[in-house]
PDB file of N, CA and C in Angstrom:
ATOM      1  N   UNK A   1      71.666 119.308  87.592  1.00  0.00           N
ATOM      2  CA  UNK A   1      72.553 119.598  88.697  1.00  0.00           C
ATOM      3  C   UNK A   1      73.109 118.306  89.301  1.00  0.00           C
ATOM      4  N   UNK A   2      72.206 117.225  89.665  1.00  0.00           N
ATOM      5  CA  UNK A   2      72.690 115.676  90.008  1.00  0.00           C
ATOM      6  C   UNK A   2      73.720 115.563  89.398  1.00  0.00           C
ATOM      7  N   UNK A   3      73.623 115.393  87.792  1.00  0.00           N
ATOM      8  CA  UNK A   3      74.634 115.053  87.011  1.00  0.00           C
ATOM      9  C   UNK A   3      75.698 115.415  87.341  1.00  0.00           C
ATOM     10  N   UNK A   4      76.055 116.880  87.421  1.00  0.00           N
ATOM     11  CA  UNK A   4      77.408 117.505  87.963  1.00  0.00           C
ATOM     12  C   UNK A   4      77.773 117.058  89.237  1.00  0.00           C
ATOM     13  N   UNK A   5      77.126 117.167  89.756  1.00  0.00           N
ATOM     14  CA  UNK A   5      77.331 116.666  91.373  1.00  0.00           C
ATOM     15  C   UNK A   5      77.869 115.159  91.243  1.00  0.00           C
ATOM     16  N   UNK A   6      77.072 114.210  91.002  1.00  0.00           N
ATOM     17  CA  UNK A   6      77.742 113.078  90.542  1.00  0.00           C
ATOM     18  C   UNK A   6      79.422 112.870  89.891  1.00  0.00           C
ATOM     19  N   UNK A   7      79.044 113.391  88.784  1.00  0.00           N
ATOM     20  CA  UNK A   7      80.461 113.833  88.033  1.00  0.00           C
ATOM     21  C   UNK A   7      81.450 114.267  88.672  1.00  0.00           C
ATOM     22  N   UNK A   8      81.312 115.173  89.419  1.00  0.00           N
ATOM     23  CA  UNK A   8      82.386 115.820  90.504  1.00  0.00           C
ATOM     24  C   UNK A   8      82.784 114.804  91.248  1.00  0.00           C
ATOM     25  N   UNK A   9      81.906 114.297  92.089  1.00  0.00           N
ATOM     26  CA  UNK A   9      82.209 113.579  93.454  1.00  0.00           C
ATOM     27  C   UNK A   9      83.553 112.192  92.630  1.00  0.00           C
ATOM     28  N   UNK A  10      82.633 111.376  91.228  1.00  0.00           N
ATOM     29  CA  UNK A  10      83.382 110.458  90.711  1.00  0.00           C
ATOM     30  C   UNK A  10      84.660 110.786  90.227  1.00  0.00           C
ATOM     31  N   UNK A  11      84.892 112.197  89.731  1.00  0.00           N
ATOM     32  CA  UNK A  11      86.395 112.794  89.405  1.00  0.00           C
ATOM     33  C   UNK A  11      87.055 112.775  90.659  1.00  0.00           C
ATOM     34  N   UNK A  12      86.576 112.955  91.369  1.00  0.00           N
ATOM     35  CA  UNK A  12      87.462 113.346  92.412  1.00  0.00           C
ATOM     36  C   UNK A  12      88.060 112.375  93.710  1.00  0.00           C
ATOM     37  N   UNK A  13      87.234 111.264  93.527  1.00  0.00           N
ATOM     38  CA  UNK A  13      87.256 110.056  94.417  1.00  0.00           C
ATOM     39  C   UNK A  13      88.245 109.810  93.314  1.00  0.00           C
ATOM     40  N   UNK A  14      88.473 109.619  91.586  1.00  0.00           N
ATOM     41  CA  UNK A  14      89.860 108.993  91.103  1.00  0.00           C
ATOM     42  C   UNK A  14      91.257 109.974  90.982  1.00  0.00           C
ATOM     43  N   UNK A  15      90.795 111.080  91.400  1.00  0.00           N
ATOM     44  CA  UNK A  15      91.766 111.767  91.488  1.00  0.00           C
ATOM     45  C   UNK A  15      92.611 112.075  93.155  1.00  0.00           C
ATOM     46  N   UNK A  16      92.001 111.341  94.000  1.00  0.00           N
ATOM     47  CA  UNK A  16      92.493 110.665  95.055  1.00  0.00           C
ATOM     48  C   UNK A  16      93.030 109.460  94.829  1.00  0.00           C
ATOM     49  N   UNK A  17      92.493 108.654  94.191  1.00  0.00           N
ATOM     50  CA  UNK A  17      93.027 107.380  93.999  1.00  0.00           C
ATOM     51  C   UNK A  17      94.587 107.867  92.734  1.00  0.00           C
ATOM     52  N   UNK A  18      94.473 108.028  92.376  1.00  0.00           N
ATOM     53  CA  UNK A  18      96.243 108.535  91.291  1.00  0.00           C
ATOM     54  C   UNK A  18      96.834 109.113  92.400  1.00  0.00           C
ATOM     55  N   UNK A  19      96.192 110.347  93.614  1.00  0.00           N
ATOM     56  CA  UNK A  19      97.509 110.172  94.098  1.00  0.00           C
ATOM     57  C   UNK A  19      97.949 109.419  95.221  1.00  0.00           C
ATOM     58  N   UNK A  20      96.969 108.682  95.781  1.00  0.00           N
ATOM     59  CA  UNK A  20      97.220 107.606  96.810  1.00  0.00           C
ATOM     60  C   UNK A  20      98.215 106.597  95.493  1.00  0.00           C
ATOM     61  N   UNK A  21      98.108 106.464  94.328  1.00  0.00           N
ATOM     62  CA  UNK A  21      98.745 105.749  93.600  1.00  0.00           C
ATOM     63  C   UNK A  21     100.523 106.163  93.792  1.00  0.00           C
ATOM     64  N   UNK A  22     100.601 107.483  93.674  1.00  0.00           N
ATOM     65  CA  UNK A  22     101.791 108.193  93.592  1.00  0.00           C
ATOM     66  C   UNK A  22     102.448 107.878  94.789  1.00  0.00           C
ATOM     67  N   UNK A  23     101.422 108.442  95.816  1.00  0.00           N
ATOM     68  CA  UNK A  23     102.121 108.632  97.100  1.00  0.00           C
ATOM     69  C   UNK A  23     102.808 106.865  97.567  1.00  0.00           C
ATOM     70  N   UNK A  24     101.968 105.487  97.132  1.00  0.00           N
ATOM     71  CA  UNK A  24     102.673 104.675  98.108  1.00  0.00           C
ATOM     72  C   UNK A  24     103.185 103.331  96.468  1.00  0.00           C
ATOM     73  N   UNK A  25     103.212 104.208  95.360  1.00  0.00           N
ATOM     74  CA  UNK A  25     103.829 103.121  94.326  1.00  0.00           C
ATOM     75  C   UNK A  25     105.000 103.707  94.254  1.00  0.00           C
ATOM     76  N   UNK A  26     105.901 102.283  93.710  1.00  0.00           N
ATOM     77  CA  UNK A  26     107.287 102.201  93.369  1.00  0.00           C
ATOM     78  C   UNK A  26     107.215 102.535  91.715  1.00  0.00           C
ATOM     79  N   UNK A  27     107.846 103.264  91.326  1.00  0.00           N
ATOM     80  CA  UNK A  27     108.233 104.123  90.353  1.00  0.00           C
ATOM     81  C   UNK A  27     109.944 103.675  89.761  1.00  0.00           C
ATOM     82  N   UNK A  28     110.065 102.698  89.548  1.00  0.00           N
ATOM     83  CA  UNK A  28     111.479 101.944  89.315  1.00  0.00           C
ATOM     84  C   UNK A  28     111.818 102.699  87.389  1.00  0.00           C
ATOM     85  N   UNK A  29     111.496 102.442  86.671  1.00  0.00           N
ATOM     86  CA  UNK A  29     111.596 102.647  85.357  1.00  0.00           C
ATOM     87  C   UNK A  29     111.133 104.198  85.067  1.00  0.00           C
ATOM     88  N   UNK A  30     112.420 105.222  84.653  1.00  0.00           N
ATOM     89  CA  UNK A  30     111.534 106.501  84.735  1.00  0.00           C
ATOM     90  C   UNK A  30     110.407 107.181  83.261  1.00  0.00           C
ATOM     91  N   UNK A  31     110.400 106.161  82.422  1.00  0.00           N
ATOM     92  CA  UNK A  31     109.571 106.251  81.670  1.00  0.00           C
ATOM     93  C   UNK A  31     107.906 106.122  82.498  1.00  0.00           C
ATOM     94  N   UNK A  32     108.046 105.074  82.725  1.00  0.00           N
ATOM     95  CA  UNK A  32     106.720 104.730  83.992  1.00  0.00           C
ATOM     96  C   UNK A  32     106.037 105.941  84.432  1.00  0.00           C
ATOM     97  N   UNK A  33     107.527 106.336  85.460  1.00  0.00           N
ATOM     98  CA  UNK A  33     107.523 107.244  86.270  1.00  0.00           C
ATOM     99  C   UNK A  33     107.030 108.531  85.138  1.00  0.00           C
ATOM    100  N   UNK A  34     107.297 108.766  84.255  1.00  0.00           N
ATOM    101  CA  UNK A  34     106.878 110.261  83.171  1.00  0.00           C
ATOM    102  C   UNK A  34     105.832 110.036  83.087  1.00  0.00           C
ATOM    103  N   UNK A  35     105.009 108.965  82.843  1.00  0.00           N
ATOM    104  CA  UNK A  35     103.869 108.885  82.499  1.00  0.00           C
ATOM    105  C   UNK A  35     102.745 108.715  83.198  1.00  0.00           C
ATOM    106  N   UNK A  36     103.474 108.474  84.240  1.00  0.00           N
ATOM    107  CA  UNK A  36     102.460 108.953  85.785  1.00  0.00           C
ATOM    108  C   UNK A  36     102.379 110.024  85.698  1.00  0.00           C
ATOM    109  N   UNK A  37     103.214 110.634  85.754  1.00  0.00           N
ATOM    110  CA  UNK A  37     103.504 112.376  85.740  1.00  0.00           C
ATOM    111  C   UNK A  37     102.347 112.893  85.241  1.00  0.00           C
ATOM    112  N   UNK A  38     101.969 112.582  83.365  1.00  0.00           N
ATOM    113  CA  UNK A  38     100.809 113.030  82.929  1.00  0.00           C
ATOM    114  C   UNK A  38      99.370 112.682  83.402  1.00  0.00           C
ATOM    115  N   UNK A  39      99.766 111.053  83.618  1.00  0.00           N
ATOM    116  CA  UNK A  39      98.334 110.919  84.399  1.00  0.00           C
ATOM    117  C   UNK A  39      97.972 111.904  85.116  1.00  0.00           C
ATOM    118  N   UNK A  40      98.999 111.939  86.197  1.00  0.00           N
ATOM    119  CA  UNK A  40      98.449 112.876  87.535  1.00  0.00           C
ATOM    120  C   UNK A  40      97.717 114.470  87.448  1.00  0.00           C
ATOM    121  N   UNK A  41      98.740 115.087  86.132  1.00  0.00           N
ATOM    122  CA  UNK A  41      98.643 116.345  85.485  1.00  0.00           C
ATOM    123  C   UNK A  41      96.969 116.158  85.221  1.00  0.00           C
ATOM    124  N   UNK A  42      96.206 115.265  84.130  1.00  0.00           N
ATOM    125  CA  UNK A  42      95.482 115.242  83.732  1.00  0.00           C
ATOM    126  C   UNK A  42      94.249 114.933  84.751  1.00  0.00           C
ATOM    127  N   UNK A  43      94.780 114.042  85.937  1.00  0.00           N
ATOM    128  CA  UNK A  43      93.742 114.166  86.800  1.00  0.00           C
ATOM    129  C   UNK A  43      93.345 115.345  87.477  1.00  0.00           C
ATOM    130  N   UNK A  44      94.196 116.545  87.748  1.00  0.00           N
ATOM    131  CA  UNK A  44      94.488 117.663  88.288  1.00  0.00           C
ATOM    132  C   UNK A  44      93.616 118.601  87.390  1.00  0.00           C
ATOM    133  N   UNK A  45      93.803 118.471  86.261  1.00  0.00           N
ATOM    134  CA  UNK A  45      92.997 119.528  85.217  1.00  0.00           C
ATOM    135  C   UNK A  45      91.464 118.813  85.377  1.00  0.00           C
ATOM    136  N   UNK A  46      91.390 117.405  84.940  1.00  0.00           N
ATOM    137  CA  UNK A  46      89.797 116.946  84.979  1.00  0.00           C
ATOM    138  C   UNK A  46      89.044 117.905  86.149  1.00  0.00           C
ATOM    139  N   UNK A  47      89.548 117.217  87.431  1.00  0.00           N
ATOM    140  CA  UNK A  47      89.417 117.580  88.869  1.00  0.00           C
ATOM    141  C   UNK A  47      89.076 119.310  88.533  1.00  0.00           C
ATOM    142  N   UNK A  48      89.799 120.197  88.314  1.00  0.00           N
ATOM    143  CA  UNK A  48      89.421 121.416  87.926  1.00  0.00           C
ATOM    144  C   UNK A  48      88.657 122.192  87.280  1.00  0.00           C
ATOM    145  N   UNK A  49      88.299 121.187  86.079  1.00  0.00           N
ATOM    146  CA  UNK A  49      87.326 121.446  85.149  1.00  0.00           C
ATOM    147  C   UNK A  49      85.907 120.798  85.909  1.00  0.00           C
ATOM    148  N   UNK A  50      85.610 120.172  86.235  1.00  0.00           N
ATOM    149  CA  UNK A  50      84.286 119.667  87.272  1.00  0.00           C
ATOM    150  C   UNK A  50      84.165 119.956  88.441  1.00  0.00           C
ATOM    151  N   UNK A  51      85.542 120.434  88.953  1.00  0.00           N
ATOM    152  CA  UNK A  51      84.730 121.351  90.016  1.00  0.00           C
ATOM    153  C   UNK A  51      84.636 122.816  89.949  1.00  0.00           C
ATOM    154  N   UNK A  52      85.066 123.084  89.081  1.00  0.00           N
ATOM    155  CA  UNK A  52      84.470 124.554  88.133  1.00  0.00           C
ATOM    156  C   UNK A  52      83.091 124.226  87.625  1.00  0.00           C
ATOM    157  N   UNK A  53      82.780 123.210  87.125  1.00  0.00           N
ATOM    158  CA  UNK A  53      81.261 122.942  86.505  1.00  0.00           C
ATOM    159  C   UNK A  53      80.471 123.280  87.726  1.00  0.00           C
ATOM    160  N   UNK A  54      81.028 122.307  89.182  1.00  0.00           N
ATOM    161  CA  UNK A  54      80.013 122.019  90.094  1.00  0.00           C
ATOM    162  C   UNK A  54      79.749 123.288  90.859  1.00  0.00           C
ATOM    163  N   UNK A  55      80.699 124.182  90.760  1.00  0.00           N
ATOM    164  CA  UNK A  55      80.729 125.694  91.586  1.00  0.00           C
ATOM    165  C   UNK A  55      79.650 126.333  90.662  1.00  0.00           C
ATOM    166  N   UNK A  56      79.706 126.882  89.640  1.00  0.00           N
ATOM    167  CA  UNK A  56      79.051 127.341  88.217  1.00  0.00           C
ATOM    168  C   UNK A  56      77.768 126.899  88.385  1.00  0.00           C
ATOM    169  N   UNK A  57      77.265 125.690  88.455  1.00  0.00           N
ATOM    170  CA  UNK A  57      76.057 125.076  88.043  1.00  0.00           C
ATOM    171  C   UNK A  57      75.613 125.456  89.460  1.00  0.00           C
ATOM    172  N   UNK A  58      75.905 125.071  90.770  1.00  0.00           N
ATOM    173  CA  UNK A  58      75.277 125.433  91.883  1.00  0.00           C
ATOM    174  C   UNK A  58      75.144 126.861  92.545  1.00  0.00           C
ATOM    175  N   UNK A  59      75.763 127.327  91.812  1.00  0.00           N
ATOM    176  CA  UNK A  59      75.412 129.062  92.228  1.00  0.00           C
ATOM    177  C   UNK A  59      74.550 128.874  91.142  1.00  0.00           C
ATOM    178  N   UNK A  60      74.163 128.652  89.755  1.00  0.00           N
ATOM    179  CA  UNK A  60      73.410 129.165  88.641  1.00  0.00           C
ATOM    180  C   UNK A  60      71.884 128.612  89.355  1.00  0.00           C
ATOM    181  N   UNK A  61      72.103 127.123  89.556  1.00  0.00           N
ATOM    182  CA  UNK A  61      70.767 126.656  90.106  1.00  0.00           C
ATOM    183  C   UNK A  61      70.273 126.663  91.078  1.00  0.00           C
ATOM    184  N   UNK A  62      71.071 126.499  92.609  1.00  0.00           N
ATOM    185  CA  UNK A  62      70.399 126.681  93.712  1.00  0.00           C
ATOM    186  C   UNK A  62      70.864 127.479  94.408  1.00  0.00           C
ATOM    187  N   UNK A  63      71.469 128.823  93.492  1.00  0.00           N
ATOM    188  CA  UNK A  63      72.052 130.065  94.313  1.00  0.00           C
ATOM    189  C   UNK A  63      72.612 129.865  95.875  1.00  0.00           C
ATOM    190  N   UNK A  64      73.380 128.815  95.897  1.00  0.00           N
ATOM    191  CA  UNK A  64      74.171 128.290  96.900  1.00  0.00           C
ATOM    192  C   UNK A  64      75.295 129.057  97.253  1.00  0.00           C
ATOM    193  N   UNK A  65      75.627 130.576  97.962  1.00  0.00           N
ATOM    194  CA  UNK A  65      76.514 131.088  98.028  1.00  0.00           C
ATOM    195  C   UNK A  65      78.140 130.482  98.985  1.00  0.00           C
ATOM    196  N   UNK A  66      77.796 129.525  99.384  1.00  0.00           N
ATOM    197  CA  UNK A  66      78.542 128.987 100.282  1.00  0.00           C
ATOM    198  C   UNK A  66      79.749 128.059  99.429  1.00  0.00           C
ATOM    199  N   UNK A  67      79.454 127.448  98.504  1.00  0.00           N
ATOM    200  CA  UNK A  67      80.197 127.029  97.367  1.00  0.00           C
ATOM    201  C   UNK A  67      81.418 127.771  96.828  1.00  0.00           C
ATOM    202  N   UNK A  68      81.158 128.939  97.463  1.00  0.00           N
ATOM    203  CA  UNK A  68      82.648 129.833  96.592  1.00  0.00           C
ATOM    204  C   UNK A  68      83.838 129.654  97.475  1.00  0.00           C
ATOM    205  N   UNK A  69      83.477 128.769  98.652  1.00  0.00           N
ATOM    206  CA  UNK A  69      84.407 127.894  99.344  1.00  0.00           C
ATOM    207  C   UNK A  69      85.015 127.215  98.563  1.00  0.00           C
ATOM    208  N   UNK A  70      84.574 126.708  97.137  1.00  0.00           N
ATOM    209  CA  UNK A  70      85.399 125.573  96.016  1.00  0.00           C
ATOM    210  C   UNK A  70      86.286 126.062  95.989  1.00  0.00           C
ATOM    211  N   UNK A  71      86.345 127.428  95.531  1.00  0.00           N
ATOM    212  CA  UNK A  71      87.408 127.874  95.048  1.00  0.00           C
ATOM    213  C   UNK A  71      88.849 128.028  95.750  1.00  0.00           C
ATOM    214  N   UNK A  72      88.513 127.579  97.047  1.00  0.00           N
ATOM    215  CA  UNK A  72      89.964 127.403  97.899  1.00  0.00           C
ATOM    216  C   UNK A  72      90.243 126.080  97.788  1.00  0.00           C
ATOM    217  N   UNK A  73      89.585 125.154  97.570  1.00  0.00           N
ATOM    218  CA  UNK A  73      89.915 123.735  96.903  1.00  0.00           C
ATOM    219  C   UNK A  73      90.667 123.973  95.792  1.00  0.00           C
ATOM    220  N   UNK A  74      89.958 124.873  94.649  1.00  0.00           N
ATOM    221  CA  UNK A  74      90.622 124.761  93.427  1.00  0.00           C
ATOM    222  C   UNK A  74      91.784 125.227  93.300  1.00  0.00           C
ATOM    223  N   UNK A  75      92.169 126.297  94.407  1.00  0.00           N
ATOM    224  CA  UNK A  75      93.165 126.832  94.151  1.00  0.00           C
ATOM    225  C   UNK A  75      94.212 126.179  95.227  1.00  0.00           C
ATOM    226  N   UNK A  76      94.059 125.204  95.565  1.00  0.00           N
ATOM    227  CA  UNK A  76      94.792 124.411  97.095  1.00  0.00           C
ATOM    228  C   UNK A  76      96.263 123.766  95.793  1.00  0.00           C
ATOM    229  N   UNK A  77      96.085 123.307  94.462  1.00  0.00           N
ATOM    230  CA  UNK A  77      97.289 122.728  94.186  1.00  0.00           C
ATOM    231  C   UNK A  77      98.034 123.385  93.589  1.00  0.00           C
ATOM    232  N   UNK A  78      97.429 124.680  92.991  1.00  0.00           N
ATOM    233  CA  UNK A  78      98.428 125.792  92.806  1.00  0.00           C
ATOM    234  C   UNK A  78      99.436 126.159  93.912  1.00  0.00           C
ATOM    235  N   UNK A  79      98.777 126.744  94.868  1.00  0.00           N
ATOM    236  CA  UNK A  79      99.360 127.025  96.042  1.00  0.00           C
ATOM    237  C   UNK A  79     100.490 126.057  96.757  1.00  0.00           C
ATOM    238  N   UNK A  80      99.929 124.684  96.706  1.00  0.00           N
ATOM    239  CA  UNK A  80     100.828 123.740  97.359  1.00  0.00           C
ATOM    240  C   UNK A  80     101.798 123.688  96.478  1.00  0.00           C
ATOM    241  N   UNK A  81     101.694 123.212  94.818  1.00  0.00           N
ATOM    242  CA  UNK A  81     102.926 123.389  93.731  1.00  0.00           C
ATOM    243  C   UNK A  81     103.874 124.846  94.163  1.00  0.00           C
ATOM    244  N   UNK A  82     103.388 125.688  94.501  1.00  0.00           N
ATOM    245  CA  UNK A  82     104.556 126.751  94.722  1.00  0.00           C
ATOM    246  C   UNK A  82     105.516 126.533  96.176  1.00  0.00           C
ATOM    247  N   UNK A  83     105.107 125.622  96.979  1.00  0.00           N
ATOM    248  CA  UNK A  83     105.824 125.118  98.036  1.00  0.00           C
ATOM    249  C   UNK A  83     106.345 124.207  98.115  1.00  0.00           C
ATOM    250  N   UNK A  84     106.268 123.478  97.154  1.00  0.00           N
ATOM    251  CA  UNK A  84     106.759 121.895  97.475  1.00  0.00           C
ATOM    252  C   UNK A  84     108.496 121.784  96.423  1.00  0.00           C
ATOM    253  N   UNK A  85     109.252 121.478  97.238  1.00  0.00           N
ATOM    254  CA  UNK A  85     110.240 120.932  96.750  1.00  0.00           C
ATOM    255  C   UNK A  85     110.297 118.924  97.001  1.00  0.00           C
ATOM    256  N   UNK A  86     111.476 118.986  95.805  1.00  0.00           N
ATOM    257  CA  UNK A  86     111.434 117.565  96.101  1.00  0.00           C
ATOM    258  C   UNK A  86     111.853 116.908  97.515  1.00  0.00           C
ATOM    259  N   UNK A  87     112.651 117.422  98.396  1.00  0.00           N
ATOM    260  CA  UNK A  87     112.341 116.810  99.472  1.00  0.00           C
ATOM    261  C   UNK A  87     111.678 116.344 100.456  1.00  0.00           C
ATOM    262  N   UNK A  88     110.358 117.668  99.769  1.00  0.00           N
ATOM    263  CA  UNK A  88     108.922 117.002 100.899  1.00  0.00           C
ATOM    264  C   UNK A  88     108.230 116.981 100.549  1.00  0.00           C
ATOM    265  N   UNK A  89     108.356 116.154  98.996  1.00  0.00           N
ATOM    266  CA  UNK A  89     107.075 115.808  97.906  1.00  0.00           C
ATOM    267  C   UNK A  89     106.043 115.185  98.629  1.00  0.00           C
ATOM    268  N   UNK A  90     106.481 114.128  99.140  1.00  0.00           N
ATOM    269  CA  UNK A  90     105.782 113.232  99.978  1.00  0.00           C
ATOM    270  C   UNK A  90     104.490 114.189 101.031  1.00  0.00           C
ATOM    271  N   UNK A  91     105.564 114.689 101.589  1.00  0.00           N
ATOM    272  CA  UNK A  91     104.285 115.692 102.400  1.00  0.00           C
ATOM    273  C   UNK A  91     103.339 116.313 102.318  1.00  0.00           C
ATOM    274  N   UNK A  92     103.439 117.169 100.690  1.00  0.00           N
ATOM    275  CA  UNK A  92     102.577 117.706 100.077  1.00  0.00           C
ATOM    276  C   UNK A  92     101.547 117.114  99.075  1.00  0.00           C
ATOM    277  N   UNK A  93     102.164 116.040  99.103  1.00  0.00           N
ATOM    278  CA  UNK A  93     101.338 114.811  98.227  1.00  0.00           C
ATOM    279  C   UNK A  93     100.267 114.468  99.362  1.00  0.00           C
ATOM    280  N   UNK A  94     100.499 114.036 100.108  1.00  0.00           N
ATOM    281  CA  UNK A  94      99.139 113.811 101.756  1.00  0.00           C
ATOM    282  C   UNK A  94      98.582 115.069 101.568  1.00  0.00           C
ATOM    283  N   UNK A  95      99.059 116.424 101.692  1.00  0.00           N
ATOM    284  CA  UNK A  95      98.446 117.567 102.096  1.00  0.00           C
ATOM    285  C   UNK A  95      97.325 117.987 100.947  1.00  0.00           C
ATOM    286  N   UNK A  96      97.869 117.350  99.479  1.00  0.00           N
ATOM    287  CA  UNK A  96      96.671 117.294  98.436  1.00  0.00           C
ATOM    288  C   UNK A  96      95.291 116.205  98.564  1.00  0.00           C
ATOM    289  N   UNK A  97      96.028 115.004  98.731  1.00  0.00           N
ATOM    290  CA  UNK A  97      94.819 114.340  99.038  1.00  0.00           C
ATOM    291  C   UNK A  97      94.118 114.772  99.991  1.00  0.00           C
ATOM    292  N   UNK A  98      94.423 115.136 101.359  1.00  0.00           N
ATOM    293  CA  UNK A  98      94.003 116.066 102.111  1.00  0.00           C
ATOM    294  C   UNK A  98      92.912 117.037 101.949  1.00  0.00           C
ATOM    295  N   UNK A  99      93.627 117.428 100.476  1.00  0.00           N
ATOM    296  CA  UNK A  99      92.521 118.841 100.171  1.00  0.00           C
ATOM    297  C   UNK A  99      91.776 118.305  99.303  1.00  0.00           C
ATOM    298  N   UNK A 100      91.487 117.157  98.432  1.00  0.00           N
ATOM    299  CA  UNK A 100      90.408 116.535  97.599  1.00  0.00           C
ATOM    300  C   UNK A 100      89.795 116.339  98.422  1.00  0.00           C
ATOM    301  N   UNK A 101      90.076 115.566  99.515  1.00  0.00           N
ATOM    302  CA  UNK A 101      88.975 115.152 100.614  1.00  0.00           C
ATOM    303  C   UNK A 101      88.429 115.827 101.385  1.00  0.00           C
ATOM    304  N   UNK A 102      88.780 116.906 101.645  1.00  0.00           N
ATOM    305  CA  UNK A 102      87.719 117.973 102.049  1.00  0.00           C
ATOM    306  C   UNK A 102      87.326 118.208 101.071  1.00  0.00           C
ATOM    307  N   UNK A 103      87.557 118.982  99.526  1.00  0.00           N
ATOM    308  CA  UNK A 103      86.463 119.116  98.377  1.00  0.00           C
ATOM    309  C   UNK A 103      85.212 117.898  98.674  1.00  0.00           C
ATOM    310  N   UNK A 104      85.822 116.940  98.681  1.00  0.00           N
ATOM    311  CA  UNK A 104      84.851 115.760  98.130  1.00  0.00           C
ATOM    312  C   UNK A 104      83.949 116.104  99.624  1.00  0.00           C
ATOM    313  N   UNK A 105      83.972 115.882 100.693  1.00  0.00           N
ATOM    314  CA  UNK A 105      83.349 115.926 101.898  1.00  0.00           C
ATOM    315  C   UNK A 105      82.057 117.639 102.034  1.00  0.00           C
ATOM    316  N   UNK A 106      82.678 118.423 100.879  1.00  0.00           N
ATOM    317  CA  UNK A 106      82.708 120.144 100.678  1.00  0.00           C
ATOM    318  C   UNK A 106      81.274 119.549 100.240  1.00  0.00           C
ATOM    319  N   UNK A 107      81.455 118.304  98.955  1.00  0.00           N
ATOM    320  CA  UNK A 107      80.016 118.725  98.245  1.00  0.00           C
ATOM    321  C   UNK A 107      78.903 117.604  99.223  1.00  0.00           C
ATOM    322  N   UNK A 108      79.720 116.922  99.510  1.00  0.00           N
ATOM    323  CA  UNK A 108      78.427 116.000 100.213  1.00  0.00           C
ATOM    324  C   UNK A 108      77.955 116.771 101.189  1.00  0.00           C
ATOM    325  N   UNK A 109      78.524 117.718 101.651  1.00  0.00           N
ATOM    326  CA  UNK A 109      77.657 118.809 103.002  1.00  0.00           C
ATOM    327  C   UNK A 109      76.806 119.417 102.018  1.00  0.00           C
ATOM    328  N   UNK A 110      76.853 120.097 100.973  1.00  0.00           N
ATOM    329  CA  UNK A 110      76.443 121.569 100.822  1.00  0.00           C
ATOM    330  C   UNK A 110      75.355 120.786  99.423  1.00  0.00           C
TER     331      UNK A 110
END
């Protein structure tokens, strides 16, 4: 269970960091810019896949019912992707890190 827990917390502290990357880097060359794109994508799926592990494993092991709180984390960038246009990328870009950091803060409580 450590392991996951660990694992989670470290996905997710770099999946804050890509988008603190996004939110305050210059993006001049749009090749660059595409390939941020995937980074970010891929941090988004990691991030999903471990905190699916960490929900899974802590209901399996310490029947922690309070955890199914993840799942409004997990589902926080779906939700925000259906609102965000490009004019207030920016906004919703804070409002994600936002929501990692409560995930991340989610597991150090529970």
């Amino acid at each position: 269970m450590r392991i996951v827990a660990y694992s989670a917390i470290v996905i997710n502290i770099l999946t804050i960091l890509v988008f603190l990357t996004a939110l305050f880097g210059r993006f001049n060359n749009p090749k660059h810019k595409a390939v941020f794109g995937y980074v970010m994508v891929g941090s988004i799926i990691t991030y999903l896949v471990f905190m699916g592990l960490y929900l899974i494993a802590s209901l399996i092991f310490t029947h922690n019912l309070s955890v199914l709180w993840m799942l409004l984390f997990m589902a926080a960038p779906f939700i925000i992707g259906i609102l965000v246009k490009f004019e207030t990328l920016k906004l919703y870009t804070v409002l994600q890190i936002l929501t990692f950091c409560g995930s991340l803060w989610f597991i150090f409580v529970s």
